[in-house]
C-alpha atoms as a PDB file:
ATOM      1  CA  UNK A   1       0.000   0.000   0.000  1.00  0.00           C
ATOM      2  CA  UNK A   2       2.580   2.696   0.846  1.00  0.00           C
ATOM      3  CA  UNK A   3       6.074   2.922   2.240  1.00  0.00           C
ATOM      4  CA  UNK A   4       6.923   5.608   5.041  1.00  0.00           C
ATOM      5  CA  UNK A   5      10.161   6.821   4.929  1.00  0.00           C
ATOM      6  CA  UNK A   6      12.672   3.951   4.112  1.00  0.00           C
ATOM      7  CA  UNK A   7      11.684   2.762   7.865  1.00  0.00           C
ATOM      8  CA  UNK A   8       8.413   0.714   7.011  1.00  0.00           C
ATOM      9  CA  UNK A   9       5.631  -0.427   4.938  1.00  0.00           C
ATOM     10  CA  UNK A  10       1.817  -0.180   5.562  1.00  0.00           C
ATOM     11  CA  UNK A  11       1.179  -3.806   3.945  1.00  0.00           C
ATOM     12  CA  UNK A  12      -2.524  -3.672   4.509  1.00  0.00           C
ATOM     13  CA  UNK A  13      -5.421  -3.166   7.455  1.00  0.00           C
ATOM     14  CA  UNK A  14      -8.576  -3.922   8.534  1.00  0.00           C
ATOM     15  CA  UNK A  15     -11.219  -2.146  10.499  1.00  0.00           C
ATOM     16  CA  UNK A  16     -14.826  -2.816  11.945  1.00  0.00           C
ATOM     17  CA  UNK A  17     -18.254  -1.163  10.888  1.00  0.00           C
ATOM     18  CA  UNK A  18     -18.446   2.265  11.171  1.00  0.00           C
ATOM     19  CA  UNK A  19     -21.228   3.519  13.412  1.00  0.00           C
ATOM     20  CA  UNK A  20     -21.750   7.284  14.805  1.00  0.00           C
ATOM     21  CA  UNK A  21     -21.455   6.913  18.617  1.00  0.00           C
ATOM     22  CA  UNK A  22     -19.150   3.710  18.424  1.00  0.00           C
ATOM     23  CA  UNK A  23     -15.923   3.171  18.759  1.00  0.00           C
ATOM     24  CA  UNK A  24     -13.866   1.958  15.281  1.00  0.00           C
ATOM     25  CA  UNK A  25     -11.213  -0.189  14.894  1.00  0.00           C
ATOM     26  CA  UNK A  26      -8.357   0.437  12.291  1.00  0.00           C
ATOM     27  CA  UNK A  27      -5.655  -1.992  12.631  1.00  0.00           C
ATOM     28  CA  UNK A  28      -2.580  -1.328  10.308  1.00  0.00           C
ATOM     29  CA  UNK A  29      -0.858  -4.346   9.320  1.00  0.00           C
ATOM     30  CA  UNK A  30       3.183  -3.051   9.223  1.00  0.00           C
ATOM     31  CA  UNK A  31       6.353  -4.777   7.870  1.00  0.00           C
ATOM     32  CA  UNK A  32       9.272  -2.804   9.147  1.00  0.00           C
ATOM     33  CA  UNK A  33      12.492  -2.452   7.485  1.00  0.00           C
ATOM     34  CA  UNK A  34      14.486  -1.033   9.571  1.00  0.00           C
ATOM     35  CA  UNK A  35      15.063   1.011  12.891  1.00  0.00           C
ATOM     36  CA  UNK A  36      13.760   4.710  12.886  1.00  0.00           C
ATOM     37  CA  UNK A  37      16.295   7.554  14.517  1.00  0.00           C
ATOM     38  CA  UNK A  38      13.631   8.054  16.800  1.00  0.00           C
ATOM     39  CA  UNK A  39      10.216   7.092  17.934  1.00  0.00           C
ATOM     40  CA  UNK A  40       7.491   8.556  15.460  1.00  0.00           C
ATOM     41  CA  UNK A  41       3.782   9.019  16.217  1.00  0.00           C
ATOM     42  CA  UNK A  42       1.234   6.847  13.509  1.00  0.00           C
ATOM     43  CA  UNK A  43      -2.264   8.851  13.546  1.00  0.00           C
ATOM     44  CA  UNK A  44      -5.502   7.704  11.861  1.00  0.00           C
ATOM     45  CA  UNK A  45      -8.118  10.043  10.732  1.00  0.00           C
ATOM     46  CA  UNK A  46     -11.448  10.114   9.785  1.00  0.00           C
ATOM     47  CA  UNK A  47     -12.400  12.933   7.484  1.00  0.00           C
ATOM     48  CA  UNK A  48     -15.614  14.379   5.783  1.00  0.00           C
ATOM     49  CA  UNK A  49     -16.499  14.954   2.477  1.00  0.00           C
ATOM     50  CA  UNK A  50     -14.690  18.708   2.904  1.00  0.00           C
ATOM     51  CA  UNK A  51     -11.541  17.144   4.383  1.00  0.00           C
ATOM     52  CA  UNK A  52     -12.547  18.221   7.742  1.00  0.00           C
ATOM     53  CA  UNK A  53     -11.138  15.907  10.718  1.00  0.00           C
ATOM     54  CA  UNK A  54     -14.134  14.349  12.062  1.00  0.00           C
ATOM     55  CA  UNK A  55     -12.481  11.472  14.386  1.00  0.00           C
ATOM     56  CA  UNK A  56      -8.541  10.348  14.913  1.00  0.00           C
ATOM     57  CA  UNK A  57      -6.287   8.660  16.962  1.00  0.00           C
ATOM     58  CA  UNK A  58      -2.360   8.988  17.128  1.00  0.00           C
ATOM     59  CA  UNK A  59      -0.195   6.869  19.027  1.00  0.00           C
ATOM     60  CA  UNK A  60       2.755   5.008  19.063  1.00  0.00           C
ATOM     61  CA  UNK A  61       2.591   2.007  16.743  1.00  0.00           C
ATOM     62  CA  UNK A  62       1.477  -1.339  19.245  1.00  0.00           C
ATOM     63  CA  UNK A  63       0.414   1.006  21.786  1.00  0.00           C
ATOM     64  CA  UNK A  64       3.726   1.745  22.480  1.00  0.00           C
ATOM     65  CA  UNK A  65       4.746  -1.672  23.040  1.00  0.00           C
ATOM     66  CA  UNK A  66       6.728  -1.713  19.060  1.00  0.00           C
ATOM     67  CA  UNK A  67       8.304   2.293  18.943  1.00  0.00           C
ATOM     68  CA  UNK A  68       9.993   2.869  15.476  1.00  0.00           C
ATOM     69  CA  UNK A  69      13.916   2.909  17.260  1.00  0.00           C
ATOM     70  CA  UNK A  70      13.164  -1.110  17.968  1.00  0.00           C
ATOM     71  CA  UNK A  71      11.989  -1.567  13.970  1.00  0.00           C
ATOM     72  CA  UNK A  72      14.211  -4.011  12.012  1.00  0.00           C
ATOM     73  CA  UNK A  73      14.071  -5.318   8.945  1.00  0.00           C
ATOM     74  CA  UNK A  74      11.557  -8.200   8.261  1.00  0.00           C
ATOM     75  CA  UNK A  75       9.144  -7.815  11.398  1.00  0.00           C
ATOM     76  CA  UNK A  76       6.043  -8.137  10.581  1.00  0.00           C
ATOM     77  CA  UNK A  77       2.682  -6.739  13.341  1.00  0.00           C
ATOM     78  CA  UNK A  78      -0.316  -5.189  13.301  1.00  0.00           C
ATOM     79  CA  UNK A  79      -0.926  -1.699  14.771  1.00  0.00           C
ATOM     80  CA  UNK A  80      -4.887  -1.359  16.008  1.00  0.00           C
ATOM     81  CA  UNK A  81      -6.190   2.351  16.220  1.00  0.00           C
ATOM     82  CA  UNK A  82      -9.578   3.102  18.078  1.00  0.00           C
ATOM     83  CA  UNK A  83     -11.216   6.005  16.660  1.00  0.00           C
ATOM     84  CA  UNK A  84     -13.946   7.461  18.791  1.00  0.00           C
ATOM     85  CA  UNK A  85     -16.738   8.421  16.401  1.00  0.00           C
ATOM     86  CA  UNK A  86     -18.730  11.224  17.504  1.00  0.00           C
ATOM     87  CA  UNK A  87     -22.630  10.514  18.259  1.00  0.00           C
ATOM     88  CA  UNK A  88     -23.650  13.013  16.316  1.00  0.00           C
ATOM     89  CA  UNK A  89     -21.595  12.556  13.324  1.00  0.00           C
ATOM     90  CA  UNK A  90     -24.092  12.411  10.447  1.00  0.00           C
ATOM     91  CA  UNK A  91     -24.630   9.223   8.092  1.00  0.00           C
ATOM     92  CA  UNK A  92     -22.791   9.351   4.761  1.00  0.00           C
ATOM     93  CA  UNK A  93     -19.577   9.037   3.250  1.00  0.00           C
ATOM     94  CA  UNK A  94     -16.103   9.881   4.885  1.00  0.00           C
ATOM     95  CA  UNK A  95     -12.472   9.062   3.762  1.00  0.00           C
ATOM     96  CA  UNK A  96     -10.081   6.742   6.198  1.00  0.00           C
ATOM     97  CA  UNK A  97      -6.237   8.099   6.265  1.00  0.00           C
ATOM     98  CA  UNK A  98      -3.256   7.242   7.589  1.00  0.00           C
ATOM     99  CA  UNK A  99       0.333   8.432   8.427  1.00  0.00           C
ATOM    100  CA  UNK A 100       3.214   8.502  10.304  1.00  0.00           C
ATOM    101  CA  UNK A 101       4.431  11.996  11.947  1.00  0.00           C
ATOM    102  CA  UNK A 102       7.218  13.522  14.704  1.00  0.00           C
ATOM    103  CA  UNK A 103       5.773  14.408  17.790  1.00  0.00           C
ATOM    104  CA  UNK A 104       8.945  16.923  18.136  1.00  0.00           C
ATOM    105  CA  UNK A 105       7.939  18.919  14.901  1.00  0.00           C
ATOM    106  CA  UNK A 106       4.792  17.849  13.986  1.00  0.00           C
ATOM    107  CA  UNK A 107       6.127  17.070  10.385  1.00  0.00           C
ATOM    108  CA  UNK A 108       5.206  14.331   8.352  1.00  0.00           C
ATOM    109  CA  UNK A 109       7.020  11.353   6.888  1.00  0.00           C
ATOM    110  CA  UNK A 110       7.241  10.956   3.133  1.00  0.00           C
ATOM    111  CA  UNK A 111       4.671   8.229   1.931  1.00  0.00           C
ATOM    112  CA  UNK A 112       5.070   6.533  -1.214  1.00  0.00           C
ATOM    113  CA  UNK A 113       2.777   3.998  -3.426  1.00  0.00           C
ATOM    114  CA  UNK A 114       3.639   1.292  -5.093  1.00  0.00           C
ATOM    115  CA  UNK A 115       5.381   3.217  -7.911  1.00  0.00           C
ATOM    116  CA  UNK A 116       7.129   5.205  -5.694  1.00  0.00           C
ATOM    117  CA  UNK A 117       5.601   8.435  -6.081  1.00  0.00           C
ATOM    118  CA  UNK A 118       5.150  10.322  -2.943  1.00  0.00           C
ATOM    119  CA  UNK A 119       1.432  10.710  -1.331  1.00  0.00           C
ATOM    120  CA  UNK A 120      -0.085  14.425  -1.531  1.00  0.00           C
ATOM    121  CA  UNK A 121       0.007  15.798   1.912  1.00  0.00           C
ATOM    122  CA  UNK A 122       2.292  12.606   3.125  1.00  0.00           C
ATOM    123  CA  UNK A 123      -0.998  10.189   3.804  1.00  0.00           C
ATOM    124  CA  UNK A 124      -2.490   7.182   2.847  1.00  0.00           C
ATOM    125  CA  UNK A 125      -5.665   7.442   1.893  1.00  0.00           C
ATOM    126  CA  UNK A 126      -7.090   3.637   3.331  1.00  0.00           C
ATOM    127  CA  UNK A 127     -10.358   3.916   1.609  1.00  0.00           C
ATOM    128  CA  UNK A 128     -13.970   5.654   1.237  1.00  0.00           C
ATOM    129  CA  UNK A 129     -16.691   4.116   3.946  1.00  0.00           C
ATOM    130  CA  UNK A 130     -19.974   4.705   5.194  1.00  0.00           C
ATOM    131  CA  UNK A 131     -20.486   5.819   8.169  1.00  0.00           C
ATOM    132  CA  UNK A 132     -23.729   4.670   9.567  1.00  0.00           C
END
């Protein structure tokens, strides 16, 4: 799906039904390459139709259990996000992203696709859902 940085690769995710009021799951699936300089911040975001941040969650990959400075190359794990959707977040569609960030700075990490052409506004778009 995308590569951030030369540290790692977003290989894929999953996530559970999207519900106003609920709590959603987005678990990253991650195969690092190697060990970051430091320990980087992974955020997911839920965003209207007017790119407006409607839900998110940012933490450190595993809940802080798998930092990027302990990344080497070949581990494979799965990263799960919980995304607090508002109750009164109205029905419709919304677009999923993802993307890695320093906490120091705030600034992003390069993402690239497949082709290695880097992501507009460093993030990977996950996909369009429908929020119920």
């Amino acid at each position: 799906m995308a590569t951030v940085a030369d540290i790692g690769e977003i290989i894929g995710y999953t996530r559970t039904v999207a519900i106003a009021g609920q709590p959603m799951t987005v678990t990253l699936n991650w195969h690092a390459l190697r060990p970051a300089d430091r320990d980087y911040t992974v955020f997911v975001h839920l965003l209207d139709a007017k790119g407006q941040l409607q839900a998110q969650h940012d933490g450190q990959p595993d809940t802080g259990n798998f930092v990027t400075s302990r990344w080497s190359n070949g581990i494979s794990f799965q990263d799960a996000h919980v995304l607090s959707l508002p109750a009164n977040l109205t029905p419709g569609q919304y677009t999923l992203a993802a993307g890695v960030y320093d906490p120091a700075t705030g600034g992003r990490l390069v993402m690239r696709d497949s082709n290695n052409v880097e992501l507009p506004d460093r993030v990977l778009i996950l996909e369009q859902i429908e929020v119920r």
